[in-house]
N, C-alpha and C. Protein backbone atom coordinates (compact mmCIF):
# COMPACT_ATOMS: atom_id res chain seq x y z
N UNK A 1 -73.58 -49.83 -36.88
CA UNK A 1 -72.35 -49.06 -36.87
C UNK A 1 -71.29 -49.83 -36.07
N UNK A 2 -69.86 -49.93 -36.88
CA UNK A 2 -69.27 -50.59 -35.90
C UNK A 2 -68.12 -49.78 -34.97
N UNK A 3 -68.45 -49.08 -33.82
CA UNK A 3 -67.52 -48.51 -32.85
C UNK A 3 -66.27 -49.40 -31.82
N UNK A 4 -65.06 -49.56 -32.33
CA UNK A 4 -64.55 -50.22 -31.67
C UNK A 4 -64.47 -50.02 -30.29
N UNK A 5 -64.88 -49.07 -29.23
CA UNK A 5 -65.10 -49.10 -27.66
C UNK A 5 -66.07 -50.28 -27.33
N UNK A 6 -67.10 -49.79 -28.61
CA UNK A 6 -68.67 -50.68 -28.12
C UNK A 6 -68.54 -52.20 -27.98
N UNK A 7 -67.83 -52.27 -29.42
CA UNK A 7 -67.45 -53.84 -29.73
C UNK A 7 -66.10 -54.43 -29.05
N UNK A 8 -65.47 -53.86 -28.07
CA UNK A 8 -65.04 -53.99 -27.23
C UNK A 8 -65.28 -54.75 -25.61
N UNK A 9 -66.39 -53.90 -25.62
CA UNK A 9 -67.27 -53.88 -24.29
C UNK A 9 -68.32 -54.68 -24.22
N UNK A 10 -68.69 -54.96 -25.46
CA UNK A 10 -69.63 -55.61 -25.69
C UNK A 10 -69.00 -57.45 -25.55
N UNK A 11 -67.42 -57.82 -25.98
CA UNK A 11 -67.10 -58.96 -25.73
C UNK A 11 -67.01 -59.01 -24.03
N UNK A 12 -66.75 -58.29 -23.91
CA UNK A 12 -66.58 -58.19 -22.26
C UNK A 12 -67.88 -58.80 -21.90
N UNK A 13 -68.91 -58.25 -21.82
CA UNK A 13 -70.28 -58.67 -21.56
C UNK A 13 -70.55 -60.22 -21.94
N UNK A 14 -70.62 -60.67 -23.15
CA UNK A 14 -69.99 -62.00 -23.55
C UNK A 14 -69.17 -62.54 -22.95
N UNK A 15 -67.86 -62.38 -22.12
CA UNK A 15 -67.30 -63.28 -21.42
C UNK A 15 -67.86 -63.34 -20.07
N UNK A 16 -68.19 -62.02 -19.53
CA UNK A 16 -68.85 -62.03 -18.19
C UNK A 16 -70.27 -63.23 -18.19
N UNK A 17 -70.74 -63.03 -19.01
CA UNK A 17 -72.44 -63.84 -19.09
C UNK A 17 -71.77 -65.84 -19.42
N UNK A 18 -70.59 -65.60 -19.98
CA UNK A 18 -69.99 -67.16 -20.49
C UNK A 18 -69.41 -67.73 -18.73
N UNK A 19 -68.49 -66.82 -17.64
CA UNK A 19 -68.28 -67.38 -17.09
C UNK A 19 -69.16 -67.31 -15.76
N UNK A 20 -70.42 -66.77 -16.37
CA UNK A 20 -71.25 -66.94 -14.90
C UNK A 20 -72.07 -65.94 -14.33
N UNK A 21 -71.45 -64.62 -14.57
CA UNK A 21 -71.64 -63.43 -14.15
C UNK A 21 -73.16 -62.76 -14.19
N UNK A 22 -73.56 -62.94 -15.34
CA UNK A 22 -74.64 -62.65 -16.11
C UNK A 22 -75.17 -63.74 -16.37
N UNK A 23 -76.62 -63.67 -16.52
CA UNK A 23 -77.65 -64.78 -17.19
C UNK A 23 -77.55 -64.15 -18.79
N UNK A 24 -78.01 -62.49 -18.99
CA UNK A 24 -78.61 -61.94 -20.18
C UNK A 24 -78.16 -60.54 -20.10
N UNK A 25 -77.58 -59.81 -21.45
CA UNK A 25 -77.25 -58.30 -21.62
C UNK A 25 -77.75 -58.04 -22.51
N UNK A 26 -77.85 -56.57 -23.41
CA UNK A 26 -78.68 -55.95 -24.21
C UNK A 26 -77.78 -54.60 -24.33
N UNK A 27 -78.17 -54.19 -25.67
CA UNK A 27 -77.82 -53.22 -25.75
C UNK A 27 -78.93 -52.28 -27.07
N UNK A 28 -79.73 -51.26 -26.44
CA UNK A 28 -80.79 -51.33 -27.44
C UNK A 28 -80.13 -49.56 -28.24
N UNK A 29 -81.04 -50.19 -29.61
CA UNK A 29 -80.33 -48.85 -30.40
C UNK A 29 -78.74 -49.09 -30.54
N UNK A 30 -78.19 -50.33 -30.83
CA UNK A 30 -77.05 -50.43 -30.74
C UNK A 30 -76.33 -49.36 -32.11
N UNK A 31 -77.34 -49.82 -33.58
CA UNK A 31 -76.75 -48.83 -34.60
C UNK A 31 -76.99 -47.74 -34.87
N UNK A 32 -77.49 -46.98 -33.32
CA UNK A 32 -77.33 -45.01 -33.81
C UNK A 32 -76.31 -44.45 -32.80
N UNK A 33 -75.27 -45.65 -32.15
CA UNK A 33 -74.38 -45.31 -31.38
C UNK A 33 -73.37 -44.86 -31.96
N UNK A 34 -72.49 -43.99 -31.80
CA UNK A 34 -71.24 -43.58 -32.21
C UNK A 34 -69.74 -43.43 -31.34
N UNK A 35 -70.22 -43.92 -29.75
CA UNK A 35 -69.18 -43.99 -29.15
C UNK A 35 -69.37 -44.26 -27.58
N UNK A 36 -69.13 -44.61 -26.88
CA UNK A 36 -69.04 -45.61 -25.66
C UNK A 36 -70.15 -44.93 -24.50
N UNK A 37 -69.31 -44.07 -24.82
CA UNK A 37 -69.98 -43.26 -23.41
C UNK A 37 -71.53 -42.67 -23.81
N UNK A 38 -72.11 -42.85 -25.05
CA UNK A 38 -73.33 -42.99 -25.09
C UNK A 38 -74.16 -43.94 -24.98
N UNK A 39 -73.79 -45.11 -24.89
CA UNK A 39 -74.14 -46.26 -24.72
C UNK A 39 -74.75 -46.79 -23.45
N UNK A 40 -76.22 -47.12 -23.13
CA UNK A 40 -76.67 -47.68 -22.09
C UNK A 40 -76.76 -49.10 -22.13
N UNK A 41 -75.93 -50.13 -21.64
CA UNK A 41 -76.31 -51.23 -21.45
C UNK A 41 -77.23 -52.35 -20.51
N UNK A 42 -77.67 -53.39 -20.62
CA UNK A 42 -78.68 -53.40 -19.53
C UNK A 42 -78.38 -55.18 -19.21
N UNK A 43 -78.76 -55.45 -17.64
CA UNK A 43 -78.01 -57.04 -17.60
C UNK A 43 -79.03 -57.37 -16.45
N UNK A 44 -78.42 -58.79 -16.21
CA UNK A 44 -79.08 -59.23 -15.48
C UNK A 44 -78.06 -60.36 -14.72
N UNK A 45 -78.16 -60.18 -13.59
CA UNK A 45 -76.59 -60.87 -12.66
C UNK A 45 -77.45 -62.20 -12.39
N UNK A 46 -76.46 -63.25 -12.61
CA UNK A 46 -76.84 -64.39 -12.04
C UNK A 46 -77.02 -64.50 -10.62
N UNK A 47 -77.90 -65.41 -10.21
CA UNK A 47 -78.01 -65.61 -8.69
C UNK A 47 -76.55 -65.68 -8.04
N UNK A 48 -75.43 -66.08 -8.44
CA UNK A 48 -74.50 -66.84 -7.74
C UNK A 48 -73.16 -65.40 -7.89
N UNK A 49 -73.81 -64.37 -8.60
CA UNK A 49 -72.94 -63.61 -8.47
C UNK A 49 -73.38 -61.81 -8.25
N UNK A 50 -73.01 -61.00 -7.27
CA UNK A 50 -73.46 -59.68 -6.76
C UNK A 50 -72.88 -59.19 -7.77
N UNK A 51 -73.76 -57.33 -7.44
CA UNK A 51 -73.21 -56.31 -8.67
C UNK A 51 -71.72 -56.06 -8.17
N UNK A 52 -71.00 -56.06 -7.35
CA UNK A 52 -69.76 -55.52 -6.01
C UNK A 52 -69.08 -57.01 -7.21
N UNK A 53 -69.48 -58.37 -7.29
CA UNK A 53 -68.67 -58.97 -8.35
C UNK A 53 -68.69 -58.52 -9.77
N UNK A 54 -69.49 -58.01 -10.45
CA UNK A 54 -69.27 -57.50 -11.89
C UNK A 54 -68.98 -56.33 -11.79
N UNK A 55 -69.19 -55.84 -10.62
CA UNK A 55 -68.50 -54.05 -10.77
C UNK A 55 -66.47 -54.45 -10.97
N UNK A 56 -65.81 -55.38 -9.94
CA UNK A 56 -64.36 -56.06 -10.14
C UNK A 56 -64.32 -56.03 -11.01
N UNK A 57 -65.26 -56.81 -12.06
CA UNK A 57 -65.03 -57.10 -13.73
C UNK A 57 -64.83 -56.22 -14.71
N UNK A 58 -65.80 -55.34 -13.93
CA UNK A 58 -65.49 -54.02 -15.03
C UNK A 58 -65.11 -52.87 -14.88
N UNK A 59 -63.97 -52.71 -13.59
CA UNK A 59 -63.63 -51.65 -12.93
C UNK A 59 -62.56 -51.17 -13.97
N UNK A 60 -62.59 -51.50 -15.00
CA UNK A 60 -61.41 -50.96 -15.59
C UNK A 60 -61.56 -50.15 -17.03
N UNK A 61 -62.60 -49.76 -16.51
CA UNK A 61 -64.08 -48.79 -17.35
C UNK A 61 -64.00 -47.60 -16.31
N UNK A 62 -63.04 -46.81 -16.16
CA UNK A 62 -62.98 -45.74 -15.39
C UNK A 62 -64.67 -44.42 -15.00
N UNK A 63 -64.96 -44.38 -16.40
CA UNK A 63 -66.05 -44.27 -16.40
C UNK A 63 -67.91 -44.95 -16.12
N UNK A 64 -67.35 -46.16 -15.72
CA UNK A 64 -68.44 -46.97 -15.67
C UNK A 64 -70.07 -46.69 -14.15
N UNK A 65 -70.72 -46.42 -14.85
CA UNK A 65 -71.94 -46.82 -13.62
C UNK A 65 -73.04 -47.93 -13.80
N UNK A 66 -72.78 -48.35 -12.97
CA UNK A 66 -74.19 -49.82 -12.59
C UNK A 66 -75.04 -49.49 -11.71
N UNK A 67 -76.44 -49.31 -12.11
CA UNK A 67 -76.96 -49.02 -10.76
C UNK A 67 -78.32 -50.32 -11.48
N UNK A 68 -79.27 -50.42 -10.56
CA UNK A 68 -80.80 -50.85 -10.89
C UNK A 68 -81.17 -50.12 -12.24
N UNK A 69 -82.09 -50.81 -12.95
CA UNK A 69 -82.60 -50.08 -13.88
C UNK A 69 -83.79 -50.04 -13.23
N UNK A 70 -84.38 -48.94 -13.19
CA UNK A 70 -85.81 -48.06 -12.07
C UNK A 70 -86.82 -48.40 -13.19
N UNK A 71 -86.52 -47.70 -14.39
CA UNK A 71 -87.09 -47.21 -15.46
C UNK A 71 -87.95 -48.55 -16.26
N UNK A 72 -87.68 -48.98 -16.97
CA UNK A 72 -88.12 -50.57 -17.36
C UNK A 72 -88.02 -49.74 -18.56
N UNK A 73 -88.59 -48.70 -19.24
CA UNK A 73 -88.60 -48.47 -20.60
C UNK A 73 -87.59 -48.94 -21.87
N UNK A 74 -86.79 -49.17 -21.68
CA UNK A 74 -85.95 -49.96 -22.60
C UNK A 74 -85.11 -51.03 -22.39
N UNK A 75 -85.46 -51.74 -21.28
CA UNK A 75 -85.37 -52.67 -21.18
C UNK A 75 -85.39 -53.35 -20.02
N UNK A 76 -86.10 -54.47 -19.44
CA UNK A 76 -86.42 -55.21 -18.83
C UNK A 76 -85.88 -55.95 -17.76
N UNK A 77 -84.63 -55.76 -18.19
CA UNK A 77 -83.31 -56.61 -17.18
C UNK A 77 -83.12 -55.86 -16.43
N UNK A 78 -82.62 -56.07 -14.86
CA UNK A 78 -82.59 -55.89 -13.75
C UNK A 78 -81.38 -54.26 -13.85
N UNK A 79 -80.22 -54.30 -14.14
CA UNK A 79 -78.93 -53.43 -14.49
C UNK A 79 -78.43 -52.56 -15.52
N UNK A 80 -78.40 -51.56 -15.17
CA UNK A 80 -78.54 -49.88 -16.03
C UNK A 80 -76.86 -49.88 -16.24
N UNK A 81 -76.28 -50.09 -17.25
CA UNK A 81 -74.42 -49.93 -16.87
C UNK A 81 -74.41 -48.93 -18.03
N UNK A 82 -73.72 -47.57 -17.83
CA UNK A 82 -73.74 -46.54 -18.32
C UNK A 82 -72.23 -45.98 -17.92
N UNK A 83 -71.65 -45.22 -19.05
CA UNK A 83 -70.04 -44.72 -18.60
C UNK A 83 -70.68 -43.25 -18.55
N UNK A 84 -71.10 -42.57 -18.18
CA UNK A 84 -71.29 -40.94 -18.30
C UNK A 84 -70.81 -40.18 -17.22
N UNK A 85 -71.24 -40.75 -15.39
CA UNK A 85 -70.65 -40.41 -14.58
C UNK A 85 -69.98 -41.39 -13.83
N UNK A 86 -70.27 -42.03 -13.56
CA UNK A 86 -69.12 -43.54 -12.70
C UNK A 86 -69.16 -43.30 -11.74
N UNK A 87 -68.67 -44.50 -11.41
CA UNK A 87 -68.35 -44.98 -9.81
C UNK A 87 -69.61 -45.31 -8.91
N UNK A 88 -70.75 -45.06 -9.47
CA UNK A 88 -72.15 -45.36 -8.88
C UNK A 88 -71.79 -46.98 -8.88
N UNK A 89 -72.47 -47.93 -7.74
CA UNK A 89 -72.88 -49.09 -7.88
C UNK A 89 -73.52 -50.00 -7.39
């Protein structure tokens, strides 16, 4: 499905991981999404850069939360980034 928020956010993630930010992102179940704020994404911060630096990056996601991913069930990478309640980070 193509949601322009997702595919939005999703280049974002792509430039963050191009200039450093990220090693690896994911986004699972990408085609039963229908709009942003359902969307769980999942990452993994390079050594050379903290979540307090990709939270800057993406503070402009009013809705945005980053916390640890606890869970491992869908996916493996270290970072849970979710817009539902925000400001977690």
């Amino acid at each position: 499905m193509n949601v322009p928020e997702i595919t939005a956010f999703k280049a974002h993630m792509e430039t963050l991981k191009s200039k450093g930010y990220l090693i690896d992102w994911e986004l699972p179940y990408e085609n039963l999404l229908t709009r942003l704020n359902a969307a769980i994404f999942f990452a993994k911060a390079s050594t050379n850069h903290t979540i307090t630096d990709i939270w800057k990056e993406l503070e402009i996601y009013p809705e945005l939360r980053i916390e640890e991913n606890e869970d491992k069930n869908l996916s493996q990478l270290e970072l849970r980034i979710s817009f539902k309640d925000g400001q977690k980070r």
